[in-house]
Structure formats: C-alpha cells, structure tokens
N, C-alpha and C. Protein backbone atom coordinates (compact mmCIF):
# COMPACT_ATOMS: atom_id res chain seq x y z
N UNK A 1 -4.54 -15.84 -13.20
CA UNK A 1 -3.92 -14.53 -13.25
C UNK A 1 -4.98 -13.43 -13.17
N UNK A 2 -6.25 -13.59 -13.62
CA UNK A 2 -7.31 -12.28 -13.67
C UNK A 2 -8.02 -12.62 -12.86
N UNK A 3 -8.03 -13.74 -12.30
CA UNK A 3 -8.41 -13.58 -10.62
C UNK A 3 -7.57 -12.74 -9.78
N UNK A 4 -6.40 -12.79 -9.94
CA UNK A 4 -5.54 -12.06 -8.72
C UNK A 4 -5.85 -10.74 -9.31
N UNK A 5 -5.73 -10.78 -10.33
CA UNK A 5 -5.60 -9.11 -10.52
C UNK A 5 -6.94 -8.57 -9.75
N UNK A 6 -7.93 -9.18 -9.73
CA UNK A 6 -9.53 -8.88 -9.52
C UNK A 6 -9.56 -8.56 -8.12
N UNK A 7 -9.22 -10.12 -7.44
CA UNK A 7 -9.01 -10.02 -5.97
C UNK A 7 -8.28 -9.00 -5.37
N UNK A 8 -7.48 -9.10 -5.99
CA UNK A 8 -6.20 -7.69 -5.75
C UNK A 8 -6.56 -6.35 -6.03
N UNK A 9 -7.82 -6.23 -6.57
CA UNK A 9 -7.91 -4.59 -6.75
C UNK A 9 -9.13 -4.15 -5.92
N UNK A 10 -10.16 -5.24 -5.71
CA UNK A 10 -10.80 -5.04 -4.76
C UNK A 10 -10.29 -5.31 -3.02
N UNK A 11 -9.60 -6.03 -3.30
CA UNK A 11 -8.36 -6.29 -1.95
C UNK A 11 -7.80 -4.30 -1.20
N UNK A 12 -7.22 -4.20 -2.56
CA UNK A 12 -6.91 -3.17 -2.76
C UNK A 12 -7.70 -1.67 -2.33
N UNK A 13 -8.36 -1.74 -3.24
CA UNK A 13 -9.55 -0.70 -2.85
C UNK A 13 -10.28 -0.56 -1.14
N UNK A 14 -10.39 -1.91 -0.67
CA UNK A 14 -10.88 -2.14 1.00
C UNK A 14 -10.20 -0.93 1.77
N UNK A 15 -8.48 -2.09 1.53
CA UNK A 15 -7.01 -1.51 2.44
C UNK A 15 -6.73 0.49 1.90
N UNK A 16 -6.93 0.53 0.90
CA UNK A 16 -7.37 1.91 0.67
C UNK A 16 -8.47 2.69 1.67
N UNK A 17 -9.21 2.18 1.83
CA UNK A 17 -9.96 2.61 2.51
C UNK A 17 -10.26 2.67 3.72
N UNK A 18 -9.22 1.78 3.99
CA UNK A 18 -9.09 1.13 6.02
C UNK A 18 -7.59 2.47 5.98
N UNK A 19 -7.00 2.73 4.61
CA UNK A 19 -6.15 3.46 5.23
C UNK A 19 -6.45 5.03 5.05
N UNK A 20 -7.60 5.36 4.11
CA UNK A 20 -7.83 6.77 4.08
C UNK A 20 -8.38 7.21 5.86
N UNK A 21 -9.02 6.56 6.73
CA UNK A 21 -9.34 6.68 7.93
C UNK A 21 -8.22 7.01 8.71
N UNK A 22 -7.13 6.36 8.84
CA UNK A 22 -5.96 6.95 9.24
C UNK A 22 -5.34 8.25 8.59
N UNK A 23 -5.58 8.18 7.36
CA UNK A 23 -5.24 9.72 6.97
C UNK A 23 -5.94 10.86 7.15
N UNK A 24 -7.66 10.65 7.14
CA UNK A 24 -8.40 11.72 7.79
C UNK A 24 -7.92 11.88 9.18
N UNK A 25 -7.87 11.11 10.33
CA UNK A 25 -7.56 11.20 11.70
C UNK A 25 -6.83 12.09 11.93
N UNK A 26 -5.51 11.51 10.91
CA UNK A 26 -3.84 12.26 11.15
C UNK A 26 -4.12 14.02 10.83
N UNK A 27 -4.63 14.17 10.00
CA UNK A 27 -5.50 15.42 9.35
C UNK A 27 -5.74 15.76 10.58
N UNK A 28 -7.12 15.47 11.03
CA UNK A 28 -8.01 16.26 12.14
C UNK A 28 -7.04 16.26 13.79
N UNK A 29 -6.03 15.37 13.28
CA UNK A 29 -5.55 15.80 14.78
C UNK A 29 -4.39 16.89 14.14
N UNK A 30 -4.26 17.36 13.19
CA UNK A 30 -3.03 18.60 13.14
C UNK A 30 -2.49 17.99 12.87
N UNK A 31 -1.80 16.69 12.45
CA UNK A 31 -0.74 16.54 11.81
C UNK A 31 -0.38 16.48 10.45
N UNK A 32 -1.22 16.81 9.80
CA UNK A 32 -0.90 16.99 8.48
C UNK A 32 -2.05 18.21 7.81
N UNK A 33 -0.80 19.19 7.25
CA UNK A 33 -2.15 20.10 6.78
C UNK A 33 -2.31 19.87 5.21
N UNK A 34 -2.51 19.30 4.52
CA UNK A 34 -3.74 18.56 3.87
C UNK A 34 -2.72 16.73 3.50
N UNK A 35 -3.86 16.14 2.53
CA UNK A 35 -3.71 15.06 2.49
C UNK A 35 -2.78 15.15 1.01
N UNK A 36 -1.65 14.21 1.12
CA UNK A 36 -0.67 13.93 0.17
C UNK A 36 -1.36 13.58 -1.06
N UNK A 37 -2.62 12.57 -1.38
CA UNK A 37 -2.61 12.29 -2.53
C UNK A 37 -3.33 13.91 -3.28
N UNK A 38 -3.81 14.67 -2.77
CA UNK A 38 -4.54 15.87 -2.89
C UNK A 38 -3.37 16.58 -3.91
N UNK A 39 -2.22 16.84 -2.77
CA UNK A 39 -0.51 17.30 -3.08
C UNK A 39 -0.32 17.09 -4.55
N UNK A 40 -0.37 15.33 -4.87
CA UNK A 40 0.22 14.82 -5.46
C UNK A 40 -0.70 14.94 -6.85
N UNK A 41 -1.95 15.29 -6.78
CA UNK A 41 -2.83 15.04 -7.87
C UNK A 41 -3.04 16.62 -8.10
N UNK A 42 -2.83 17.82 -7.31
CA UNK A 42 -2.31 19.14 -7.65
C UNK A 42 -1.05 19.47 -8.29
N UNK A 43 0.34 18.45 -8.30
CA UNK A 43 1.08 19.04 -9.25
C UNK A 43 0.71 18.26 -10.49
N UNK A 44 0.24 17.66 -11.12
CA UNK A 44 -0.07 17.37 -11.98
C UNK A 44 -1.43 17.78 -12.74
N UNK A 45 -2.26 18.92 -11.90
CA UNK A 45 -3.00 20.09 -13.35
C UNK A 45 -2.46 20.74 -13.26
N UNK A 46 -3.09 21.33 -14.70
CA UNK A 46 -2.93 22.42 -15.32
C UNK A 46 -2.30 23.73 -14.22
N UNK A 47 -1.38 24.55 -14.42
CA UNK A 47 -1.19 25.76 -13.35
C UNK A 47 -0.08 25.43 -12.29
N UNK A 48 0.04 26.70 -11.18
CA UNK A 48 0.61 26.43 -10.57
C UNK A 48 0.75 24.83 -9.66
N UNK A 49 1.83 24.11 -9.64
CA UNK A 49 1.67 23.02 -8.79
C UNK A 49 1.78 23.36 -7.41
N UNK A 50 1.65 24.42 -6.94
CA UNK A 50 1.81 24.61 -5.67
C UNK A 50 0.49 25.25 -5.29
N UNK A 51 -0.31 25.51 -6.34
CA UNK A 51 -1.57 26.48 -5.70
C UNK A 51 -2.97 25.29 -5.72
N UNK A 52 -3.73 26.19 -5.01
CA UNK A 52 -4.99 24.69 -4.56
C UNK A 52 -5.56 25.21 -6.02
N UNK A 53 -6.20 24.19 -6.43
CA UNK A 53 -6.84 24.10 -7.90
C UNK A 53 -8.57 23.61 -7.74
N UNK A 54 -9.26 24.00 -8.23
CA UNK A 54 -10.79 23.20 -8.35
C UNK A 54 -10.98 22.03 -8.29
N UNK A 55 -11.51 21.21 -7.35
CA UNK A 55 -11.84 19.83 -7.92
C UNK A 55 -10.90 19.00 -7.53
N UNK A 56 -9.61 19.07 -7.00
CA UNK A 56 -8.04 18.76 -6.48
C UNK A 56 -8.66 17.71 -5.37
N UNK A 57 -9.44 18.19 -4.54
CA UNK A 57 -9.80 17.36 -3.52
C UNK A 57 -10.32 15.90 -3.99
N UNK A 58 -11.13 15.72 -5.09
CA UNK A 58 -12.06 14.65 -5.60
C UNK A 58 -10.90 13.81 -6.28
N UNK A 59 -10.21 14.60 -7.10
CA UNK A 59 -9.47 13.92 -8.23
C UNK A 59 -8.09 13.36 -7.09
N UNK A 60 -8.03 13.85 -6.34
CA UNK A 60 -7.03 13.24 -5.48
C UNK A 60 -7.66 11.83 -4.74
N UNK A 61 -8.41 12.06 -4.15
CA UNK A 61 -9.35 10.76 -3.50
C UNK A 61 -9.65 9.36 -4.84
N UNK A 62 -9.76 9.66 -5.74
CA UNK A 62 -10.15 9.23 -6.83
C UNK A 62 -8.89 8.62 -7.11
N UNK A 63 -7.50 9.49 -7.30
CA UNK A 63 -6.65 9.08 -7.73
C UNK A 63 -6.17 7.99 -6.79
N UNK A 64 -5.74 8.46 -5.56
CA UNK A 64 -5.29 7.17 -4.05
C UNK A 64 -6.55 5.82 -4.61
N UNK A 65 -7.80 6.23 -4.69
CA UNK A 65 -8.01 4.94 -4.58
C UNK A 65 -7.36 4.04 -6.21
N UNK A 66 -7.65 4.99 -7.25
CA UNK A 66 -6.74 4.03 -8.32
C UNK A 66 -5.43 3.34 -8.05
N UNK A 67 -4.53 4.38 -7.10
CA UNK A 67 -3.44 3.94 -6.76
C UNK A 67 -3.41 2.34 -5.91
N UNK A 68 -4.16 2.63 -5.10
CA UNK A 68 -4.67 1.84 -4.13
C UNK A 68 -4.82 0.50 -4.35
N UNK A 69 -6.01 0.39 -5.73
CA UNK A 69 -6.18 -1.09 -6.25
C UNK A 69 -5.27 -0.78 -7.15
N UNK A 70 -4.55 -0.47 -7.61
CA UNK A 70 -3.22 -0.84 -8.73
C UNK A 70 -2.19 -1.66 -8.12
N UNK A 71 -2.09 -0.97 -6.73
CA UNK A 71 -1.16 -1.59 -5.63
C UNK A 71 -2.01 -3.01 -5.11
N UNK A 72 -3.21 -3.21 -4.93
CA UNK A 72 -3.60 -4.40 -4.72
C UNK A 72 -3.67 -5.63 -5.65
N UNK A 73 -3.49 -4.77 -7.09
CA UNK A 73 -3.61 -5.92 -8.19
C UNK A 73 -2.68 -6.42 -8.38
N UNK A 74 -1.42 -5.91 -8.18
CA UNK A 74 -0.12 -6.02 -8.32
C UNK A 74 0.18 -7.45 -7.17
N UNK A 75 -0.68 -7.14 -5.77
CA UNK A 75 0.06 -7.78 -4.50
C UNK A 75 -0.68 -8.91 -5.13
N UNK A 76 -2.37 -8.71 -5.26
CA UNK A 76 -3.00 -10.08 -5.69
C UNK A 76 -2.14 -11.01 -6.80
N UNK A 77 -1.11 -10.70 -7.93
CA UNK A 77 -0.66 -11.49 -8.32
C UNK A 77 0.53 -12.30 -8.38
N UNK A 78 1.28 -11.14 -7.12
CA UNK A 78 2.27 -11.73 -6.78
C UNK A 78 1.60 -12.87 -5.20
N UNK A 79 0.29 -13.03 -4.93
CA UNK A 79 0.38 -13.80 -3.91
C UNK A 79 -0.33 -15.16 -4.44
N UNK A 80 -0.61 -15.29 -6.21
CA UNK A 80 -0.63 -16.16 -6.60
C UNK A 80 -1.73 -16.94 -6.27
N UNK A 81 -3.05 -16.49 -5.95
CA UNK A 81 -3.98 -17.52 -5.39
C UNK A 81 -4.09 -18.01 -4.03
N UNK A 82 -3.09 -17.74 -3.67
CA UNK A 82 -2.51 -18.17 -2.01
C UNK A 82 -3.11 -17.03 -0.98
N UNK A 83 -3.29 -17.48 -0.06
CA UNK A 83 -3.50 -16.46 1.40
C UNK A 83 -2.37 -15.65 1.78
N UNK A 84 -1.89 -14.79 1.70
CA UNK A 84 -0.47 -14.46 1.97
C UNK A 84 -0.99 -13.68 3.23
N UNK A 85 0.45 -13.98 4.39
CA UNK A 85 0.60 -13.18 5.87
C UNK A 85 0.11 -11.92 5.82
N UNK A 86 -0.21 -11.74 7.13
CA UNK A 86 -0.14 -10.00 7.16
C UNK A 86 1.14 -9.43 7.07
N UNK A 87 2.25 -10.17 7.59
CA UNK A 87 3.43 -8.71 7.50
C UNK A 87 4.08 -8.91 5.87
N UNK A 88 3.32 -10.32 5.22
CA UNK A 88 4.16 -9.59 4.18
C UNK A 88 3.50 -8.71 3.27
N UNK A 89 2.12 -8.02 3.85
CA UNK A 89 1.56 -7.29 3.23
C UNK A 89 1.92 -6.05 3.90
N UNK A 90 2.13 -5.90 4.84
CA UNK A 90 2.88 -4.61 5.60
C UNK A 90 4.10 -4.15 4.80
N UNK A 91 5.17 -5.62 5.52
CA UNK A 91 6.40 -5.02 4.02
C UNK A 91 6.32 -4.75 2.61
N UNK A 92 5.47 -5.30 1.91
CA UNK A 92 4.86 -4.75 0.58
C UNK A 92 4.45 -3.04 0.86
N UNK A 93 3.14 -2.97 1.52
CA UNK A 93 2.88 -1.44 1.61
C UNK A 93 3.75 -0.45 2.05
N UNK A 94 4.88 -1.03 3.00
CA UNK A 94 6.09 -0.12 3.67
C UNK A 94 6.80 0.14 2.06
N UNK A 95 6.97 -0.82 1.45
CA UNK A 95 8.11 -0.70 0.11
C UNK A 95 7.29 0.44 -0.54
N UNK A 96 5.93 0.31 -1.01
CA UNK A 96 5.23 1.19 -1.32
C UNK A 96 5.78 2.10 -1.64
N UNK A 97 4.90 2.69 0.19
CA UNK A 97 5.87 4.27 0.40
C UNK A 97 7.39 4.81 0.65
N UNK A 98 8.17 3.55 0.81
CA UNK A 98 9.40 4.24 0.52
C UNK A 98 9.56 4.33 -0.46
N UNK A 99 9.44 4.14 -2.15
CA UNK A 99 9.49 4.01 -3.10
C UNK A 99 8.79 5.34 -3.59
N UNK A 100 7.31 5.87 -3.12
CA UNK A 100 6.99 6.90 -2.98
C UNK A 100 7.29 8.01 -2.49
N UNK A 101 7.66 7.81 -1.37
CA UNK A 101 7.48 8.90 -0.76
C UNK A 101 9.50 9.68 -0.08
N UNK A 102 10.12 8.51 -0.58
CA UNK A 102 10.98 8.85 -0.41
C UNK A 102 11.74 9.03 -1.82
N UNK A 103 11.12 8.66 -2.94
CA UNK A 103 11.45 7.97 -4.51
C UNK A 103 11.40 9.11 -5.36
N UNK A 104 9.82 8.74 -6.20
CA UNK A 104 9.41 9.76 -7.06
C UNK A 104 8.99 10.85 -7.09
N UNK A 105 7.54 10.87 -5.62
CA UNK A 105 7.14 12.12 -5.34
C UNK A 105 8.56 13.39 -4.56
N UNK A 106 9.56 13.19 -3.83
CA UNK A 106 9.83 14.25 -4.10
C UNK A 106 10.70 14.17 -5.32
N UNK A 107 11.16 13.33 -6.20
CA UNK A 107 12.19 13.75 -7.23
C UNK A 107 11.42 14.78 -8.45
N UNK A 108 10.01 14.25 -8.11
CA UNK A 108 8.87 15.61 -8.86
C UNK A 108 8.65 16.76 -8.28
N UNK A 109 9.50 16.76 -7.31
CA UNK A 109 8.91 18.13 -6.28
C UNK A 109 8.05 18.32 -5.56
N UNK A 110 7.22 17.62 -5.57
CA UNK A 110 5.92 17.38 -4.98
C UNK A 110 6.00 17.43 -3.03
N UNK A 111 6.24 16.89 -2.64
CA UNK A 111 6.62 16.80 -1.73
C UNK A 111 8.17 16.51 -0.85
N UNK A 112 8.33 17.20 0.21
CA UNK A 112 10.00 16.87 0.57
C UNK A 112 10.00 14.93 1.03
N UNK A 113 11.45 14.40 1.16
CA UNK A 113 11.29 12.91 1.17
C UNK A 113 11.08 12.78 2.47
N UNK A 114 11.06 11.43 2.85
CA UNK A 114 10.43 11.31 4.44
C UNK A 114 11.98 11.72 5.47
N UNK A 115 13.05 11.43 4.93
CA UNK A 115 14.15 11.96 5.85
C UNK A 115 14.02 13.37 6.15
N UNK A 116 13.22 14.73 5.33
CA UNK A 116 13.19 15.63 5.95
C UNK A 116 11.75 16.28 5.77
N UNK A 117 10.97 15.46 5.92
CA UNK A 117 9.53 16.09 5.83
C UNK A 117 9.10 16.46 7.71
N UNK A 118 7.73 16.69 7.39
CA UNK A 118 7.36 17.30 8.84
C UNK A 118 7.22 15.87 9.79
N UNK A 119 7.45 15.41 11.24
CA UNK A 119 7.43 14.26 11.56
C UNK A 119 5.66 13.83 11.52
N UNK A 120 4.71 14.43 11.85
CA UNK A 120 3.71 14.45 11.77
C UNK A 120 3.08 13.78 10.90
N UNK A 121 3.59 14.79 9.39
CA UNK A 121 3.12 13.83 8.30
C UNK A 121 3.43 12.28 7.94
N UNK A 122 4.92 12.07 7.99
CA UNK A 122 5.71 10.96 8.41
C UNK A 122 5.00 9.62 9.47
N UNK A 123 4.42 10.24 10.18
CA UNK A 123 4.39 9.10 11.64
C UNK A 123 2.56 9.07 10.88
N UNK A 124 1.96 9.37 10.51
CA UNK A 124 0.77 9.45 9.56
C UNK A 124 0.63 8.70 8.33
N UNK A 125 1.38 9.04 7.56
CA UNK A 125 1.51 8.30 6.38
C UNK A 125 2.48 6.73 6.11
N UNK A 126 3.34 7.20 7.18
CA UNK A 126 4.12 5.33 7.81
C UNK A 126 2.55 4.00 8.52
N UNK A 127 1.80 5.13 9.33
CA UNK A 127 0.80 3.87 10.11
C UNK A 127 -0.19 4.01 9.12
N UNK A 128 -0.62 4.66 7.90
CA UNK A 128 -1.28 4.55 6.85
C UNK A 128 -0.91 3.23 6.18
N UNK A 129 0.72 3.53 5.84
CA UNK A 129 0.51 2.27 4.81
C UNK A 129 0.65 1.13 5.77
N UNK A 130 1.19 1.06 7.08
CA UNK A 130 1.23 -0.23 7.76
C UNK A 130 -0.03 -0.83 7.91
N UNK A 131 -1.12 0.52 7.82
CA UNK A 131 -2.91 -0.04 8.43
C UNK A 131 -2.98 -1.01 6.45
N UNK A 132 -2.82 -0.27 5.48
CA UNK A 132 -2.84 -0.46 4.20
C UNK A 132 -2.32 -1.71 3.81
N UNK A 133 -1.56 -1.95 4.23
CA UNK A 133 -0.70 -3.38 3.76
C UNK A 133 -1.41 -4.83 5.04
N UNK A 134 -1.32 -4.47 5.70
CA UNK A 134 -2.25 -5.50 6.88
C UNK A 134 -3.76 -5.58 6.59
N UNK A 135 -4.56 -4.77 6.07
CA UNK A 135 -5.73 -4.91 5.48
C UNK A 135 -5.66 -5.45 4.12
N UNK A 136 -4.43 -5.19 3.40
CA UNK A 136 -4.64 -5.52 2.08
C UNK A 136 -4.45 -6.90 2.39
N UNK A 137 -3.88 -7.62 2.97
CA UNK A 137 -3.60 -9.27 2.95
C UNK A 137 -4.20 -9.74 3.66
N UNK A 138 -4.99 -9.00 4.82
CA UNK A 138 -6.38 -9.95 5.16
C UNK A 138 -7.20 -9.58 4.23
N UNK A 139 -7.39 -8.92 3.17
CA UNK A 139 -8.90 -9.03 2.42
C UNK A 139 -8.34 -9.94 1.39
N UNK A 140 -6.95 -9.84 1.24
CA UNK A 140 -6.41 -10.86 0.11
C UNK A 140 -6.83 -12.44 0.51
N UNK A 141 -6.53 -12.63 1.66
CA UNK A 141 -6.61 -13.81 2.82
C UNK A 141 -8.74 -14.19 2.71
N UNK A 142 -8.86 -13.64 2.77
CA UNK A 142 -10.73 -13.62 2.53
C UNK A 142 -11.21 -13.78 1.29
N UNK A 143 -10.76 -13.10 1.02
CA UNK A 143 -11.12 -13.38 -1.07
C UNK A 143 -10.23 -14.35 -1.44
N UNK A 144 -9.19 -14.99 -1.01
CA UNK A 144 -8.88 -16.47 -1.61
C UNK A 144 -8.99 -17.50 -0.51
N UNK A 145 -9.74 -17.48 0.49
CA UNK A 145 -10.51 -18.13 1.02
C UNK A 145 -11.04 -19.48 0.67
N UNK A 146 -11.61 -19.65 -0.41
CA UNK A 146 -12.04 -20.66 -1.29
C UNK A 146 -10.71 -21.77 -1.98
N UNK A 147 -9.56 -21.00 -1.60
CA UNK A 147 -8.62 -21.75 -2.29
C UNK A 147 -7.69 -22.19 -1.21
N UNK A 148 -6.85 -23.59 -1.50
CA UNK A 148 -6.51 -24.17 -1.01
C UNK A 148 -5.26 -23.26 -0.26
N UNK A 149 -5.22 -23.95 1.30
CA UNK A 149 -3.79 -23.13 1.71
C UNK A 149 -2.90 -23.76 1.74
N UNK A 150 -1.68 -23.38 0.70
CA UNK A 150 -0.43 -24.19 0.46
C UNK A 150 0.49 -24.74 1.74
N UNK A 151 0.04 -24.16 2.95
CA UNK A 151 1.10 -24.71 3.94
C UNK A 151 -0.07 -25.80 4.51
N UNK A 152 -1.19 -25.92 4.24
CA UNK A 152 -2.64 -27.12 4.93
C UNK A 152 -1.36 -28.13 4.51
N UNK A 153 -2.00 -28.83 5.99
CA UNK A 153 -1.26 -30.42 6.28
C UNK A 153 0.22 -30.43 6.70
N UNK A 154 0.98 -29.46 6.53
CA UNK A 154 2.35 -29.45 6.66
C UNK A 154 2.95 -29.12 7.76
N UNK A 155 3.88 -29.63 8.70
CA UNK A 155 4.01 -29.68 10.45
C UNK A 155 4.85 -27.80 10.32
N UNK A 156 4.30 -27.13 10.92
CA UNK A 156 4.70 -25.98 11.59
C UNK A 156 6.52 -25.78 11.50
N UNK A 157 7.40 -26.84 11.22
CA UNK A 157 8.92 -26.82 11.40
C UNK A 157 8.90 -26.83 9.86
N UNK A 158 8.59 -27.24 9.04
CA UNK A 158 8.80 -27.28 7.17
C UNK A 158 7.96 -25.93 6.92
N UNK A 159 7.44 -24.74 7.30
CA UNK A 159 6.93 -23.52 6.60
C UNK A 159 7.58 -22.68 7.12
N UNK A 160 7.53 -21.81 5.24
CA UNK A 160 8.86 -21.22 5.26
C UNK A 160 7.96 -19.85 5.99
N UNK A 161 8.45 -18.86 6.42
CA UNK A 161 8.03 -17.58 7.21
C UNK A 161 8.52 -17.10 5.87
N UNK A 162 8.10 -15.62 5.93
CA UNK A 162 8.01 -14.74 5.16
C UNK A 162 9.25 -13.97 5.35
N UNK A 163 9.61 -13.57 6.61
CA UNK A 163 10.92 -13.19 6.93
C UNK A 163 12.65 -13.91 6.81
N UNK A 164 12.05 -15.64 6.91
CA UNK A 164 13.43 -16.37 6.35
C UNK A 164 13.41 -16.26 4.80
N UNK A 165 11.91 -16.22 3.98
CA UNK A 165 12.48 -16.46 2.49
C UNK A 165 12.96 -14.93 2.24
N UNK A 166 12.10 -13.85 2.49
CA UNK A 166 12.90 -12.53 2.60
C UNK A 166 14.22 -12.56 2.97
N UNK A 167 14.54 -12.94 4.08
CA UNK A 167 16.69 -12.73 4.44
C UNK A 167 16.94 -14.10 3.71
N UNK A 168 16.58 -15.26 3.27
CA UNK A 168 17.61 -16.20 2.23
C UNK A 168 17.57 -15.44 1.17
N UNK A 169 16.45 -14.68 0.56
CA UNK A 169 16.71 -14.44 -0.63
C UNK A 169 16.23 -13.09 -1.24
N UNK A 170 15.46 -12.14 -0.79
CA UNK A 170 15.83 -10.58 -0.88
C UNK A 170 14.42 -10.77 -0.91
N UNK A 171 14.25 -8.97 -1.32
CA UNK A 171 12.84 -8.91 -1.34
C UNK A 171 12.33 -9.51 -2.88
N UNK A 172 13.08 -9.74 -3.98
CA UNK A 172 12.79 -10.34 -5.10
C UNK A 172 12.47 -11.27 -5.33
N UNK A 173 12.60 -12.18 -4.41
CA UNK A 173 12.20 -13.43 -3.87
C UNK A 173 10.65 -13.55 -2.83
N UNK A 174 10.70 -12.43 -2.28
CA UNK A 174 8.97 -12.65 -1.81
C UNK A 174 8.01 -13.73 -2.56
N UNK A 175 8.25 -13.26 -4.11
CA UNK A 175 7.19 -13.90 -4.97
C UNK A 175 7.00 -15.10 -5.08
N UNK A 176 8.23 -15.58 -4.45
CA UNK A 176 8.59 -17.15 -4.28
C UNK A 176 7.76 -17.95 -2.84
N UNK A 177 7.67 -17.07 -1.87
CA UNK A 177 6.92 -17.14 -0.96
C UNK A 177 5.43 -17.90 -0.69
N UNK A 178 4.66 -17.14 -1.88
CA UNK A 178 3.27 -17.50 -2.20
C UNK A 178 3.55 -18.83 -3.36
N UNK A 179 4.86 -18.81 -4.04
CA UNK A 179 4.83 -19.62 -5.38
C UNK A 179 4.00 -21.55 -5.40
C-alpha cells in the first residue's frame, strides 16, 4: 500500500508536469488568459477572489503539483502494484476534471463549468488532463516495472480490457481491473 501511494505521487508529480507543458502552450497560444490552478489558488487568499494577489502565481504551481501527486497516489493505489493501461489512466484523469471542473470549482465560483466556459480554455484543459492521465500510467507502468504483470502468460482472448470491466461493471469497478 505505501508503495503505491509513493509510486503514485511521484507517478503523479511526472504526469503533472508532462501536463503543465500543455497548459503553458494553451496560454502562449491565447487560449487561455491565465492558468486555472493560479484561478483556483486566488480564491482561496485572503481578499478579493477575483483580484490577482502576491505570490498567486507560485502558490498555484505549488498547489497543481500537490494536486497532481494526490491524484497520482490515489491512481497508484487503486492500480495495486500492477502496470495499469494508458486509457485507463486517461479515463481516470478525464473523471478528474469533470469532477473538477465541471463539480466543485465552479460550485465555489471559481470558475464557470466546462458546458459554458470559454472553448479555448476547455479544448486546453481537456488535452491537459488526457496528456496527464496517459503519462500518469506510463510512469505508473515504469515504476512497477519490477513487478510482476498480472496478465504475463495468459492467451490475449482471457484479458479483461479496461473498457469491458468498465461497461460490465461501472467505473467503481475499475479497481477490480488492476485487482
């Protein structure tokens, strides 16, 4: 268990970082005028939550990456020691941000939800977490490397895909996936 969490936060921290590159890009090409976790770590000091604050920039970067490996420690223990796919690290990071970004941050005000935000930011922060979740399960996939892969030896027609145990049995069942 404190292996995954371990693997998973440095897992974490990587895919954070394979995805802050997509968020600077989206930035410098105009599509987003500033970066969400910035947003998100400004309504929460002191003062106006809508006005730029001192230091907002750092404590935001700081904060995404906490977020980042929290979200990786989490995936590292739901993938149990196991190598888990890339897409089910995609659909993990997609749940993410819908959970985010369509969820809490705006029910805090913080930002509008992705059904009516700017498309820019949207088509930015969607290939963020898709880059985010596909990096997080190849570094997951690398750092458990050393450990055995539960489908080794088994003919290609008996492994289960990630997408049949997802539609037999929801996304609550993922965990069953790696089990």
């Amino acid at each position: 268990m404190i292996r995954g969490l371990v693997r998973g936060s440095v897992a974490g921290l990587l895919a954070t970082a394979a995805m802050s590159v997509v968020m600077v890009a989206g930035d410098r090409a105009g599509l987003m005028r500033d970066q969400p976790p910035k947003r998100i770590t400004r309504a929460f000091l002191p003062g106006n939550r809508h006005r730029p604050k001192p230091g907002e920039g750092v404590l935001g970067a700081l904060a995404h990456a906490g977020f980042g490996a929290a979200g990786g420690a989490l995936f590292g223990l739901l993938a149990r020691g196991h190598r888990p796919p890339v897409p089910a690290g995609v659909g993990y990071a997609l749940a993410i941000w819908l959970a985010s970004y369509q969820g809490w941050v705006p029910a805090l005000g913080i930002l509008p939800p992705i059904s009516r935000d700017r498309p820019g930011r949207v088509a930015v922060m969607g290939a963020g977490h898709v880059v985010y979740g596909a990096a997080l399960a190849a570094a997951m996939s690398r750092l458990n490397r050393d450990l055995p892969d539960r489908d080794a030896g088994r003919d290609e027609s008996t492994r289960e895909s990630p997408a049949a145990v997802f539609a037999m049995g929801g996304a609550s069942d993922m965990a069953l996936f790696w089990a």
